[in-house]
C-alpha atoms as a PDB file:
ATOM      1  CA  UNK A   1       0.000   0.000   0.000  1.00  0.00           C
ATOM      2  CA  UNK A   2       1.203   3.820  -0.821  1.00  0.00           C
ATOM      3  CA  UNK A   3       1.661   5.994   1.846  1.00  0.00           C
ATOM      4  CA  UNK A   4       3.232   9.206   2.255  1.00  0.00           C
ATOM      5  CA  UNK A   5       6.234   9.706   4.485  1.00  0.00           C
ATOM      6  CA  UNK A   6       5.703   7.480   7.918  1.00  0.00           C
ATOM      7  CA  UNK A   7       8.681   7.593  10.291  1.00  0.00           C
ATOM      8  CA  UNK A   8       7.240   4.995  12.640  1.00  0.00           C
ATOM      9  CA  UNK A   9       4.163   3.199  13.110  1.00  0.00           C
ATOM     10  CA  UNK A  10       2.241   3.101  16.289  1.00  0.00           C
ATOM     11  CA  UNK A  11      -0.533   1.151  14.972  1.00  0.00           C
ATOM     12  CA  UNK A  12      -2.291  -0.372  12.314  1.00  0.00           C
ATOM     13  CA  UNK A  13      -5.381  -1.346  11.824  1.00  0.00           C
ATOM     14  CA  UNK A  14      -8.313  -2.422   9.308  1.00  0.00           C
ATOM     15  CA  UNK A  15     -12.256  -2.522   9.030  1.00  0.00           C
ATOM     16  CA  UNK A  16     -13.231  -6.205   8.319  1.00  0.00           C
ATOM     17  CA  UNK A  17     -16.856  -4.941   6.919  1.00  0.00           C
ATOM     18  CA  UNK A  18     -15.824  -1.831   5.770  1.00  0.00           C
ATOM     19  CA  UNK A  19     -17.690  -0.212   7.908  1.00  0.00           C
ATOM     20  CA  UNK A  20     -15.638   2.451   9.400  1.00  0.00           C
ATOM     21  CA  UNK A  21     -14.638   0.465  12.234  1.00  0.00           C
ATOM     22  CA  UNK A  22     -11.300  -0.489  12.326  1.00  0.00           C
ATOM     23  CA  UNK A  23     -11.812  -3.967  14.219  1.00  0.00           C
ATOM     24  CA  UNK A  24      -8.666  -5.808  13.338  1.00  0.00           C
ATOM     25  CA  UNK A  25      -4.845  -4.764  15.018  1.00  0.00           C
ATOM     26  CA  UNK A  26      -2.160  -5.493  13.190  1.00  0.00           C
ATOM     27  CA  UNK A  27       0.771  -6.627  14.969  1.00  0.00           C
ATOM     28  CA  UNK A  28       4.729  -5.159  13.678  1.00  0.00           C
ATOM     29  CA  UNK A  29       5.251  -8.760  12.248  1.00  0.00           C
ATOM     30  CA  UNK A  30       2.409  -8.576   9.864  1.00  0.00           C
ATOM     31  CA  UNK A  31       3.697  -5.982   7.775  1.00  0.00           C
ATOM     32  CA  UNK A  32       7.054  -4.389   6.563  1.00  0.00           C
ATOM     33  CA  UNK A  33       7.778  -0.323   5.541  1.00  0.00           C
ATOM     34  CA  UNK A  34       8.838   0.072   2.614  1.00  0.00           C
ATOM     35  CA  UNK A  35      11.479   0.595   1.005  1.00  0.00           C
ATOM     36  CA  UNK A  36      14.779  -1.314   2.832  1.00  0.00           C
ATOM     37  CA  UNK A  37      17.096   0.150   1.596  1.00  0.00           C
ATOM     38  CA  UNK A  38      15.486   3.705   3.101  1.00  0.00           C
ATOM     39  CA  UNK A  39      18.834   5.069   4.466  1.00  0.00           C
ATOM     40  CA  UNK A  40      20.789   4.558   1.278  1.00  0.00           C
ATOM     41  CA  UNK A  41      22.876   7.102  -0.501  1.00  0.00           C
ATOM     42  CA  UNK A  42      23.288   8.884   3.306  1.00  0.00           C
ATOM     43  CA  UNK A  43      19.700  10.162   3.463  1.00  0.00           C
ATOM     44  CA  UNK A  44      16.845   8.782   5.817  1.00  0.00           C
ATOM     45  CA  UNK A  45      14.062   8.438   4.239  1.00  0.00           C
ATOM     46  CA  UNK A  46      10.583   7.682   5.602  1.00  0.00           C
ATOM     47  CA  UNK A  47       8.550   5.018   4.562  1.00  0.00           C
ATOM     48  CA  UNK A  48       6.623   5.494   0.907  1.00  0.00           C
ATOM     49  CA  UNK A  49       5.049   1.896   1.706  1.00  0.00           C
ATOM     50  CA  UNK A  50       3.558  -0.741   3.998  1.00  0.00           C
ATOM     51  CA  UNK A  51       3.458  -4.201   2.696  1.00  0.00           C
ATOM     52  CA  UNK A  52       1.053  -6.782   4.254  1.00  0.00           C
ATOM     53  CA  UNK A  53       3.296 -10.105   4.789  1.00  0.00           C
ATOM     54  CA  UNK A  54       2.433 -14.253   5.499  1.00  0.00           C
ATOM     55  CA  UNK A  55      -1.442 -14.565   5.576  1.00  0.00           C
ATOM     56  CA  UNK A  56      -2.238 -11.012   5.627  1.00  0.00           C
ATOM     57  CA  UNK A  57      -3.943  -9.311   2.699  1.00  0.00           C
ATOM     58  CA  UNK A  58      -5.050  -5.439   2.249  1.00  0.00           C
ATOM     59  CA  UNK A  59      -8.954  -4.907   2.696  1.00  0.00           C
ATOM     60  CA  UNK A  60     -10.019  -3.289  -0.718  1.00  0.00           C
ATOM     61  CA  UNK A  61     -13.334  -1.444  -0.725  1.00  0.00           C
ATOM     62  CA  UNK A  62     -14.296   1.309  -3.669  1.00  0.00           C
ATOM     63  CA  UNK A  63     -15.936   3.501  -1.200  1.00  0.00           C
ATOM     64  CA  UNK A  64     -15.158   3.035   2.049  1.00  0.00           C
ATOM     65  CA  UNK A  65     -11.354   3.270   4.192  1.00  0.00           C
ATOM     66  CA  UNK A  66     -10.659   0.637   5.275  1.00  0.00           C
ATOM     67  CA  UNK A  67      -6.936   0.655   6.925  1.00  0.00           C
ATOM     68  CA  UNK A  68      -6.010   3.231   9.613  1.00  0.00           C
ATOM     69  CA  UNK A  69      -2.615   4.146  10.546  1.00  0.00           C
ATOM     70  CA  UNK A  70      -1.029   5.784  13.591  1.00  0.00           C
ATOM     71  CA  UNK A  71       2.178   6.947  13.459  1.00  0.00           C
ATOM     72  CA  UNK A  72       4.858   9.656  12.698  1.00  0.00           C
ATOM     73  CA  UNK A  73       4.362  11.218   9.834  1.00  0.00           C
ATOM     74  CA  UNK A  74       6.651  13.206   7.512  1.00  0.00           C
ATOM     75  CA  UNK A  75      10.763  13.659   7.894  1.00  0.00           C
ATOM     76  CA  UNK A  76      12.249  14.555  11.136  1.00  0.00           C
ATOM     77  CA  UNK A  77      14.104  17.589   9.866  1.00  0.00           C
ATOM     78  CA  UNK A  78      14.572  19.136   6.151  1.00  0.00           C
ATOM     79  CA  UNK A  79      17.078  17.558   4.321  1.00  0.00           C
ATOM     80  CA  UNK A  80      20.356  19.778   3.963  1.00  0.00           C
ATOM     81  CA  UNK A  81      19.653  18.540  -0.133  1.00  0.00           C
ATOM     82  CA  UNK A  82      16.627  20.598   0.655  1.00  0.00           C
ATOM     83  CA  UNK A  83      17.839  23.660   2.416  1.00  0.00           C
ATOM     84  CA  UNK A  84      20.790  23.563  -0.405  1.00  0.00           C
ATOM     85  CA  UNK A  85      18.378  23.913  -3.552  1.00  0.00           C
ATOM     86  CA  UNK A  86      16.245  26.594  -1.566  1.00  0.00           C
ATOM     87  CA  UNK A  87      19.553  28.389  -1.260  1.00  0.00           C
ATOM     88  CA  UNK A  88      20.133  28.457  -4.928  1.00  0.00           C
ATOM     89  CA  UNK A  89      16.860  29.449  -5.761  1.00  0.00           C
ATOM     90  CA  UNK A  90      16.420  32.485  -3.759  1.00  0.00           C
ATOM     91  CA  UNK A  91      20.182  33.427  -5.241  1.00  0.00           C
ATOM     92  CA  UNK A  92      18.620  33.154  -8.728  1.00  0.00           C
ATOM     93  CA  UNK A  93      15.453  34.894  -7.906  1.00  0.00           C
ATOM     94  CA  UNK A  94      17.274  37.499  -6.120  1.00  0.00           C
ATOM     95  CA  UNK A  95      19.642  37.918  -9.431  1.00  0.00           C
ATOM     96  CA  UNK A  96      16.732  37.891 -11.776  1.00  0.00           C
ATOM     97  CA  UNK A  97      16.282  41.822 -10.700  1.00  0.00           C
ATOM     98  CA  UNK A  98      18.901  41.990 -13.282  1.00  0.00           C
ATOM     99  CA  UNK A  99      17.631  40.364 -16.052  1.00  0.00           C
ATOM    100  CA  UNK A 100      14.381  42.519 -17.257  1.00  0.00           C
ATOM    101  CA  UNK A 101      12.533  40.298 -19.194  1.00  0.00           C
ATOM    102  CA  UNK A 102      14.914  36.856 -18.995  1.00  0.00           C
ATOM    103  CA  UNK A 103      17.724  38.692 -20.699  1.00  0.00           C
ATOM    104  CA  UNK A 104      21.063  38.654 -19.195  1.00  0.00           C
ATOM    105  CA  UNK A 105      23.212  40.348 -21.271  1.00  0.00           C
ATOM    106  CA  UNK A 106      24.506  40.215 -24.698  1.00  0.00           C
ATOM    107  CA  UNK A 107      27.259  38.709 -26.520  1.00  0.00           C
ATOM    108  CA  UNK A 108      28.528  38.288 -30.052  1.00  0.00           C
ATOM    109  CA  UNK A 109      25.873  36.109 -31.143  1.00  0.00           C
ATOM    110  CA  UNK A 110      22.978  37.906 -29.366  1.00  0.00           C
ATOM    111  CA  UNK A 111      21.145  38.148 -26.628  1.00  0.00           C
ATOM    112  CA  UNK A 112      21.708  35.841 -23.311  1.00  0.00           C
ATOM    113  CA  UNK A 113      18.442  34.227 -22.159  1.00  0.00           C
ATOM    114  CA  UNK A 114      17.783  32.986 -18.210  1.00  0.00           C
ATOM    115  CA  UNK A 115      17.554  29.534 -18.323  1.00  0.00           C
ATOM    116  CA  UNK A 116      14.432  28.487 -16.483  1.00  0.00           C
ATOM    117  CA  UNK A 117      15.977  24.760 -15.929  1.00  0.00           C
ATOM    118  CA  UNK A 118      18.723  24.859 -12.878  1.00  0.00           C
ATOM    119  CA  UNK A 119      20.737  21.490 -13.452  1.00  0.00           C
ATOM    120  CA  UNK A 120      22.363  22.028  -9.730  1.00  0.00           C
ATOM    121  CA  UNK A 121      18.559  22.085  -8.358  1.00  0.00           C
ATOM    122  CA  UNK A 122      17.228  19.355 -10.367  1.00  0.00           C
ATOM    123  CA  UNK A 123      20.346  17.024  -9.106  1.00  0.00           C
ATOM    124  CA  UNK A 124      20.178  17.990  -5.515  1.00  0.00           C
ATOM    125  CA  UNK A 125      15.807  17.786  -5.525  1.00  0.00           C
ATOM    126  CA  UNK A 126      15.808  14.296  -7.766  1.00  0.00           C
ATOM    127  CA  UNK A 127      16.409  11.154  -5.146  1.00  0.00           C
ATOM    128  CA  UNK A 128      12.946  13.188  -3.226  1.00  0.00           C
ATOM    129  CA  UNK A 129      10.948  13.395  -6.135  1.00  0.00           C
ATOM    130  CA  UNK A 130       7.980  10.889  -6.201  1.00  0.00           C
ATOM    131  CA  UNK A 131       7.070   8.584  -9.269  1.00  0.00           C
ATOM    132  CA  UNK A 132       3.264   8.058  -8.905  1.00  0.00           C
ATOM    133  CA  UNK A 133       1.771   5.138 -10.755  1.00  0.00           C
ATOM    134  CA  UNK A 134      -1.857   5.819 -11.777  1.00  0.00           C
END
């Protein structure tokens, strides 16, 4: 199942009927966050799933929720990946006083355009960006 950023888990649970009631605990060896390798490349990420394991199975209902879960929720402080690309963002906004109209200057073979693409931000930003499947 998709979540969105869970640092820890104090409970799940799911509705049997689909009723709203949320009727069935879950207990830390029925499931596993997702994904394992979460601290890899020197950044912790949170959890972007929780997969049901053994004999346990996801309750699927069209209209109702039917899984509940208590936990932490998001990252425990921004990223310094994070705080980096903000820096370089406000430095270009800040420049862009200087560039009326995207231009930047001029050289031989014309006029210098402000790229709206910042390869620096796009490197730093990529390993948080989220791939949603529809």
């Amino acid at each position: 199942m998709e979540i969105d950023d869970l640092r820890s888990v104090t409970s799940i649970k799911t509705s049997s009927d689909a009723d709203g009631s949320f009727d069935i605990t879950w207990q830390a060896k029925d499931y596993q966050l997702e994904p394992l390798n979460s601290k890899a490349g020197g950044i912790d990420f949170p959890a972007t799933h929780v997969r049901a394991v053994d004999d346990y199975l996801w309750p699927i209902d069209g209209l109702e929720a039917t899984v509940q879960i208590v936990g932490d929720w998001g990252w425990d402080s921004v990223p310094t990946q994070i705080k980096q690309a903000c820096l370089i963002l406000s430095a270009r906004l800040f420049e862009r006083r200087n560039s009326p109209l995207g231009i930047a200057g001029f050289s031989d073979v014309g006029a210098v355009f402000v790229s709206k693409f910042d390869s620096d931000i796009d490197k730093l930003l990529m390993p948080f960006k989220k791939v949603r499947m529809a």
